[in-house]
Protein backbone atom coordinates (compact mmCIF):
# COMPACT_ATOMS: atom_id res chain seq x y z
CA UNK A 1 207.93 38.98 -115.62
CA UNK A 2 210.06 36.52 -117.95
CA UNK A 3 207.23 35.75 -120.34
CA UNK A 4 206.99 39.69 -121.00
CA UNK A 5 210.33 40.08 -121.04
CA UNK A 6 210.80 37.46 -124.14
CA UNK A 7 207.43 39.13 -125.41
CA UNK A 8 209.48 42.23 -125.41
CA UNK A 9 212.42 40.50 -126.84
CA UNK A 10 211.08 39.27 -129.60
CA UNK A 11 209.39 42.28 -130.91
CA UNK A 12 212.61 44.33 -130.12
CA UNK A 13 213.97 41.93 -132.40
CA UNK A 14 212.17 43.21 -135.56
CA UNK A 15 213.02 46.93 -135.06
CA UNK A 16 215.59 49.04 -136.47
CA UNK A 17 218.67 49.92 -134.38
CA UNK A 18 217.27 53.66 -134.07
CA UNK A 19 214.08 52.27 -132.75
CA UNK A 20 216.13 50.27 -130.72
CA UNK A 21 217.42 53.51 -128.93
CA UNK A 22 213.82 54.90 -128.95
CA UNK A 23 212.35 51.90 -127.62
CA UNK A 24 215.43 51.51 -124.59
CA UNK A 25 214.64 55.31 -123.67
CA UNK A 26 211.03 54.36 -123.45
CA UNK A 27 211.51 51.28 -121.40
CA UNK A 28 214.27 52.99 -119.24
CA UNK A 29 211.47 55.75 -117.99
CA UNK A 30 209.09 52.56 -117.92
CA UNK A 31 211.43 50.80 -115.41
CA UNK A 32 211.79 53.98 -113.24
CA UNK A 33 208.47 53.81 -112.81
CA UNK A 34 207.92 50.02 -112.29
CA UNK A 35 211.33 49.93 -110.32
CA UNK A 36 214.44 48.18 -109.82
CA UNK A 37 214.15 44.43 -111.06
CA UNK A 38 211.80 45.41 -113.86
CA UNK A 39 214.80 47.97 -115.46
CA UNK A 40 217.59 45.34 -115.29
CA UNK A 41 215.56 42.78 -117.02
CA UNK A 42 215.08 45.23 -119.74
CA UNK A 43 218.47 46.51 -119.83
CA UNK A 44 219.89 43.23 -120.33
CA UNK A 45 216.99 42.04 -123.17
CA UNK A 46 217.33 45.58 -124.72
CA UNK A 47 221.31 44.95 -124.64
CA UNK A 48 221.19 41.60 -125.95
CA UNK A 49 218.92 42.76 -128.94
CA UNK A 50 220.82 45.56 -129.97
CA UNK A 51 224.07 43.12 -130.16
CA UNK A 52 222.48 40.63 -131.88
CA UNK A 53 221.20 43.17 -134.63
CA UNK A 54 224.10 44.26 -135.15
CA UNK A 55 225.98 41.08 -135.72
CA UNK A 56 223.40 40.43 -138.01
CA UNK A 57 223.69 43.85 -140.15
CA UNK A 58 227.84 43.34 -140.05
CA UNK A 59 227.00 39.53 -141.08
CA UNK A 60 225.20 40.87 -143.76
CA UNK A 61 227.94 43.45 -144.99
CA UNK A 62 230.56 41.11 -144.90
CA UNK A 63 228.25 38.54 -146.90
CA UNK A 64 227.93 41.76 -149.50
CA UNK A 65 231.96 42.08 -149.46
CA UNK A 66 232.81 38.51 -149.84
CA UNK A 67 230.48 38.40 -153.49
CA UNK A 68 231.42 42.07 -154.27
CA UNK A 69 234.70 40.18 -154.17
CA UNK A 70 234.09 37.27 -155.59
CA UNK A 71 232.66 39.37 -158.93
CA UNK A 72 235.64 40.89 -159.15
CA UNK A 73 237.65 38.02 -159.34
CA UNK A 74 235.48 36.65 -162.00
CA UNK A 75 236.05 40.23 -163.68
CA UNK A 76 240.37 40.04 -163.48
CA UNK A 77 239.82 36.36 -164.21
CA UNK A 78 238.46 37.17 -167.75
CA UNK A 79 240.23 40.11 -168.66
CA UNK A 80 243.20 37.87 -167.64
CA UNK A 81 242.09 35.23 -169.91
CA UNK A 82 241.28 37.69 -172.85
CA UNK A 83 244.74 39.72 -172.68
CA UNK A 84 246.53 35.81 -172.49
CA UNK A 85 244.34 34.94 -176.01
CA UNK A 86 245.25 38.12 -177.71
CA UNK A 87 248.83 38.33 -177.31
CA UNK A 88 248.70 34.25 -177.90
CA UNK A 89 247.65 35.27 -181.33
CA UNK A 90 249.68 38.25 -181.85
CA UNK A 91 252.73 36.26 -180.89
CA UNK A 92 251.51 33.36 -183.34
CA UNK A 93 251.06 36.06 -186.23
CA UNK A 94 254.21 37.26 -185.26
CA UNK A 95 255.69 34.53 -185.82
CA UNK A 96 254.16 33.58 -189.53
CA UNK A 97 255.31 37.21 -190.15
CA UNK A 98 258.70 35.90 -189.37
CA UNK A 99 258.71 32.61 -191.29
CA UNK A 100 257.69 34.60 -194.40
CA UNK A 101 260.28 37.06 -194.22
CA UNK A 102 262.62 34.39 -193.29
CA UNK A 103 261.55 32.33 -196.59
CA UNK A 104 261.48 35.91 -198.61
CA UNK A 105 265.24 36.26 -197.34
CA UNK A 106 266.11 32.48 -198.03
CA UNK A 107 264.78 33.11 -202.08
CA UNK A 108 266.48 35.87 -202.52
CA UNK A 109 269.66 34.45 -200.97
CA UNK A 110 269.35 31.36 -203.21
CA UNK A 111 268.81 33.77 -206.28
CA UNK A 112 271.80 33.15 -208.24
CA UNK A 113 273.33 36.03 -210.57
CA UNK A 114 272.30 34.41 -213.49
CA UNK A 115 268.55 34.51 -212.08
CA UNK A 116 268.79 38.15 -211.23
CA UNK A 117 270.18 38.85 -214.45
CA UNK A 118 267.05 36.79 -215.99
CA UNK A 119 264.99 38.52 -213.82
CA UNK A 120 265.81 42.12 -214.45
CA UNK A 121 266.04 41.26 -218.20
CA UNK A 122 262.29 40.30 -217.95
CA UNK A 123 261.78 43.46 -215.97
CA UNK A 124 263.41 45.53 -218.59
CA UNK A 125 261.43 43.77 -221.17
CA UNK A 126 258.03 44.76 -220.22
CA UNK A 127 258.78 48.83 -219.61
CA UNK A 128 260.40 48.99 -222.79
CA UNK A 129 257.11 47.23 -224.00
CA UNK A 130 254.77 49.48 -221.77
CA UNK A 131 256.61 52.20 -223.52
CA UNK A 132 256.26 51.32 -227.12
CA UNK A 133 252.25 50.88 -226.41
CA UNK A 134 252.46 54.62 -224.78
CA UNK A 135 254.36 55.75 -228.12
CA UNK A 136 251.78 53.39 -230.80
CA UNK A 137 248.20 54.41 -229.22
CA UNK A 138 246.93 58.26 -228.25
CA UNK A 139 244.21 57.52 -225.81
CA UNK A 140 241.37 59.35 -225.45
CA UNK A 141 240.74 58.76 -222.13
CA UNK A 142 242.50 56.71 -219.21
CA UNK A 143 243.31 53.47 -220.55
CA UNK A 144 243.69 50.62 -218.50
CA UNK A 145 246.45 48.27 -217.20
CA UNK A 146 247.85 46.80 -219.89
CA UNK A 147 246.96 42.87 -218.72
CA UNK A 148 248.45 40.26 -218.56
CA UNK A 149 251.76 41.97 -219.14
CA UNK A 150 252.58 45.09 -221.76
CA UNK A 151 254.50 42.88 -224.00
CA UNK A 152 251.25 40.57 -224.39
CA UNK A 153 249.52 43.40 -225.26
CA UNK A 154 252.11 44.79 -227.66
CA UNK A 155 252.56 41.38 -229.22
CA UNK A 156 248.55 41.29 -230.17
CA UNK A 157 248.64 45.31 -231.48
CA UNK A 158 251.39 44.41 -233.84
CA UNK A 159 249.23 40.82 -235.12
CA UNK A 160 246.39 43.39 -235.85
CA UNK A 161 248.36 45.79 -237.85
CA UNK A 162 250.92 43.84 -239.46
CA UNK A 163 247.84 41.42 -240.76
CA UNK A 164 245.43 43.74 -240.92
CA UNK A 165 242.25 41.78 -240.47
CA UNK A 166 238.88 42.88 -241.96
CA UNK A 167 237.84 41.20 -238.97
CA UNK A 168 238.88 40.39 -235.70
CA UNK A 169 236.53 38.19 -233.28
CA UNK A 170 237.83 38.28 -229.31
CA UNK A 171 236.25 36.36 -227.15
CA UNK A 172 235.62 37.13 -223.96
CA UNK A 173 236.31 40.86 -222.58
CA UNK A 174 239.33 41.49 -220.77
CA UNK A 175 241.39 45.27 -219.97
CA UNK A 176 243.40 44.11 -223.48
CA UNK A 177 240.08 44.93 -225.36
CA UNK A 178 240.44 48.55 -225.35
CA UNK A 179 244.09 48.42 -226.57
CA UNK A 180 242.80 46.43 -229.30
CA UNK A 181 239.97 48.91 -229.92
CA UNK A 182 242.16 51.62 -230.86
CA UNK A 183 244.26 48.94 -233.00
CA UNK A 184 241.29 48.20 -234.82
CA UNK A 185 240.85 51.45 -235.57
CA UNK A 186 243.42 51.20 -238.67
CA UNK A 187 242.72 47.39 -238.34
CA UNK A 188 239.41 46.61 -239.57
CA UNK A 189 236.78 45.87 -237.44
CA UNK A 190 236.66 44.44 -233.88
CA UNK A 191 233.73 41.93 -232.17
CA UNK A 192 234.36 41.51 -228.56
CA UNK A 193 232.06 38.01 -227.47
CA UNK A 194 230.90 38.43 -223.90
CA UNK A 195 228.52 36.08 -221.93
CA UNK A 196 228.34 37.90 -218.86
CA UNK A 197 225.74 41.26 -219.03
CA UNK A 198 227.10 42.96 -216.81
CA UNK A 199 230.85 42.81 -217.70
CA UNK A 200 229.80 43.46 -221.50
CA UNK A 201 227.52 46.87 -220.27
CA UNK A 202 230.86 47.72 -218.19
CA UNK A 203 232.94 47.28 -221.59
CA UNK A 204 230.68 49.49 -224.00
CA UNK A 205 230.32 52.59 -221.38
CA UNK A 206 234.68 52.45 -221.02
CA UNK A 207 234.48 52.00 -225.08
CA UNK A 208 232.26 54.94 -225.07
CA UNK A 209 234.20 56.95 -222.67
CA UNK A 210 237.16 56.25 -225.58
CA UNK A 211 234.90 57.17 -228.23
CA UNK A 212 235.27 53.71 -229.68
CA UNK A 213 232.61 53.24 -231.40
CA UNK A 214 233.90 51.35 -234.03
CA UNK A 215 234.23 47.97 -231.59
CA UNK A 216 231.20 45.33 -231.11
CA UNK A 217 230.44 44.24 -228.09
CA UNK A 218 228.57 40.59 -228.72
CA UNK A 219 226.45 39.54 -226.03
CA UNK A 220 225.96 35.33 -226.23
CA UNK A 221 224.96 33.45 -223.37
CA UNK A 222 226.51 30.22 -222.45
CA UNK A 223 224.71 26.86 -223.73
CA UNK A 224 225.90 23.63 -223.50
CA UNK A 225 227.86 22.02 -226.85
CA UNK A 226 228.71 18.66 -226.71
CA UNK A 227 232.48 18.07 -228.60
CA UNK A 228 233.69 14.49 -229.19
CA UNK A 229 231.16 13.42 -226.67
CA UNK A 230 231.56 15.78 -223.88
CA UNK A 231 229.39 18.56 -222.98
CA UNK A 232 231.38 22.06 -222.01
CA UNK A 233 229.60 25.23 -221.11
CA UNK A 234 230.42 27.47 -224.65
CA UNK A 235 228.96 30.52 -226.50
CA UNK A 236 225.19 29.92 -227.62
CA UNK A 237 226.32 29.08 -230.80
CA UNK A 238 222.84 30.55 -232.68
CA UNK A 239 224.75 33.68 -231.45
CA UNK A 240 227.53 33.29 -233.42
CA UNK A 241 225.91 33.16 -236.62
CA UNK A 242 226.96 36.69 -238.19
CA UNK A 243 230.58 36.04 -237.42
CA UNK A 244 231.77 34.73 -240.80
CA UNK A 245 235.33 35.78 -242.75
CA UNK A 246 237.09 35.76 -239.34
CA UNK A 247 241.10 37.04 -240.01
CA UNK A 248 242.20 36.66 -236.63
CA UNK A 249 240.59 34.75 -233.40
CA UNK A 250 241.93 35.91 -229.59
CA UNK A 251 240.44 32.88 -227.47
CA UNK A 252 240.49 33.49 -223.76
CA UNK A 253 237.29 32.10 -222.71
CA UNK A 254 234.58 31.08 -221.13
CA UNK A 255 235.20 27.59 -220.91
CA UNK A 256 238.33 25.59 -219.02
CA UNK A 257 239.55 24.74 -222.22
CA UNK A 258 237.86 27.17 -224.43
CA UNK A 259 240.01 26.59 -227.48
CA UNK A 260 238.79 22.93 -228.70
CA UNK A 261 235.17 24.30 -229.03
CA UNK A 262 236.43 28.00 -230.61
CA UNK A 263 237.85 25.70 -233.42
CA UNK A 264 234.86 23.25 -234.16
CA UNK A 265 232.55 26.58 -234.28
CA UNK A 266 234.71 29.55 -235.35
CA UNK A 267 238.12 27.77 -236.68
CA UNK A 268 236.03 26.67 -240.36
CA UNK A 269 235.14 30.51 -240.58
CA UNK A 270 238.51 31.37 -240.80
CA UNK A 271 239.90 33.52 -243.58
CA UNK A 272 242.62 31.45 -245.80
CA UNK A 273 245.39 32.82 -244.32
CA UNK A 274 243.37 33.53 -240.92
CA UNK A 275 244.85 33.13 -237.34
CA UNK A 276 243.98 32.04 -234.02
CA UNK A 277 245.47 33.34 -230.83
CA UNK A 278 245.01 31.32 -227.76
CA UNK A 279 245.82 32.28 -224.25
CA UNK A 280 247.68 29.61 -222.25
CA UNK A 281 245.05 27.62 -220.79
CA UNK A 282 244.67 23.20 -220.75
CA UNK A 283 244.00 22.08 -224.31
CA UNK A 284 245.97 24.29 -225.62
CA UNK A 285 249.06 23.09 -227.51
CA UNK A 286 252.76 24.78 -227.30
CA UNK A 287 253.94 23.22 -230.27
CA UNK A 288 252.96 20.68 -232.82
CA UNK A 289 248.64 20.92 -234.19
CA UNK A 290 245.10 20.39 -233.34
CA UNK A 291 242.36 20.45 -235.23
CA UNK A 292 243.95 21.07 -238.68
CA UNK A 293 245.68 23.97 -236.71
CA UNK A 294 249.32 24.34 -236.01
CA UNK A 295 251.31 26.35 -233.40
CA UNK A 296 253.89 29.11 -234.41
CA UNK A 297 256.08 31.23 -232.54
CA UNK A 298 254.12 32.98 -229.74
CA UNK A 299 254.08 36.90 -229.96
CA UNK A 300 254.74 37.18 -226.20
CA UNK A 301 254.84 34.26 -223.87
CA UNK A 302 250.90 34.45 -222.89
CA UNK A 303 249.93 33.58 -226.21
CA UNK A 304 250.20 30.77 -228.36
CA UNK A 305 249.63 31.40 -232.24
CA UNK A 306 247.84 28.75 -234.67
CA UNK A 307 247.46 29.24 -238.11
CA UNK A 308 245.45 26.61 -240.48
CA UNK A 309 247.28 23.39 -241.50
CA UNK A 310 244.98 22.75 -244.64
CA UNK A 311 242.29 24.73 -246.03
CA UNK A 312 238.90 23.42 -245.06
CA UNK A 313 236.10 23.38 -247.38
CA UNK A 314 234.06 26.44 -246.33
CA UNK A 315 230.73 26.21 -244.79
């Protein structure tokens, strides 16, 4: 009776708890057949199983909680961790925010009147400029900014007309370049020098769109020329050959120091009383000479203006 009773047992063990029920209503008929002793020992077994399944299936929930838990701790953990990160860096940005405006505050406290005075001056300086160049040029088409500053770009229109150059060689292509385009229009003529392709294609369709066709856009790609033993990336100088009778010479470019090489090619093929007009850049000289050139009074504070010191035999 035992053994089938743990026979019983274990097989009860691998049903379902609605077997279970099936399986006790069977056995409880069974037992009122087989009589008394028979139905308690498979009351009890039947009992037994049904508890033990169902610690097992509430084991197994709780198991299911505790990680459904423990995921969602990891979840809050991370968010927590993001949200601390991002207002970490909004309070750090916050606080460069401040230090600038602190330092903005701190400059303009330590601005004397004498430097606001300066300052507006300067400011004053450059619309009356910008208005001038509205009132000298009629454009035909949106011109642009006038770069570096208006009264840079004034200062070069009234070189080209007070001189009036048969020819005037710029090189490199800046927004200046259409200002001087319509300046060269009662000027003489205009060669822009550009090494880059692309920048000089951008130049002729905005010369075109100003229906200046009068202006030259050069294209000479840079080659190395050695100077007094150095080698500097210049103009291909084979380029360069039709330039000749030069009245006035804007250098601002390519190189670092783009005026030492402008002079050894371009400065002997200077007019007598031609000029060169360098940008600010290393190498080239506020005051006193270089090259058998000699600085003059700037037109605007950009520019520094060289004229010849002695004539050159011409080549």
């Amino acid at each position: 009776m035992k053994d089938l009773a743990r026979r019983v047992a274990r097989r009860l063990l691998r049903l379902e708890p609605h077997t279970l029920l099936i399986a006790a209503a069977l056995l409880a008929g069974a037992a009122a057949v087989a009589g008394p002793p028979f139905l308690v020992a498979v009351l009890v077994t039947a009992a037994l199983v049904v508890a033990i399944r169902v610690h097992r299936r509430m084991l197994a929930l709780h198991e299911a909680q505790q990680a459904s838990i423990g995921e969602v701790r990891q979840i809050l953990e991370q968010v927590q961790r993001r949200v601390i990160a991002t207002v970490e860096k909004e309070r750090l940005e916050a606080g460069d925010r401040h230090l600038e405006l602190t330092d903005a505050i701190a400059r303009a406290d330590r601005l004397t009147p004498d430097d606001a005075e300066t300052l507006l001056r300067a400011q004053n300086r450059e619309t009356d400029a910008l208005i001038q160049l509205s009132r000298t040029i009629a454009p035909r088409a949106p011109m642009p900014a006038a770069e570096p500053s208006p009264s840079c770009v004034l200062g070069l229109l009234h070189l080209m007309r007070s001189r009036r150059p048969g020819l005037t060689v710029a090189l490199g292509a800046g927004p200046a370049t259409i200002w001087l385009g319509y300046a060269a229009e009662q000027a003489g003529r205009l060669v822009v020098v550009e090494h880059d392709a692309a920048r000089a294609d951008r130049l002729r369709a905005d010369l075109r769109a100003h229906d200046l066709t009068g202006v030259e856009v050069l294209r000479a790609p840079l080659a190395e020329l050695t100077l007094d033993g150095r080698a500097a990336d210049w103009y291909d100088v084979e380029a360069l050959t039709t330039l000749t009778d030069i009245g006035l010479l804007l250098v601002d470019g390519p190189a670092t120091e783009p005026l030492p090489p402008a002079l050894h090619v371009l400065g002997r093929r200077l007019t007598a009383d031609g000029l060169v007009v360098a940008a600010s850049r290393p190498g080239v000289p506020r005051q006193g000479s270089i090259d058998g050139f000699r600085a003059e009074h700037p037109p605007a504070g950009r520019w520094t203006v060289l004229a010849r010191v002695t004539t050159p035999a011409r080549t």
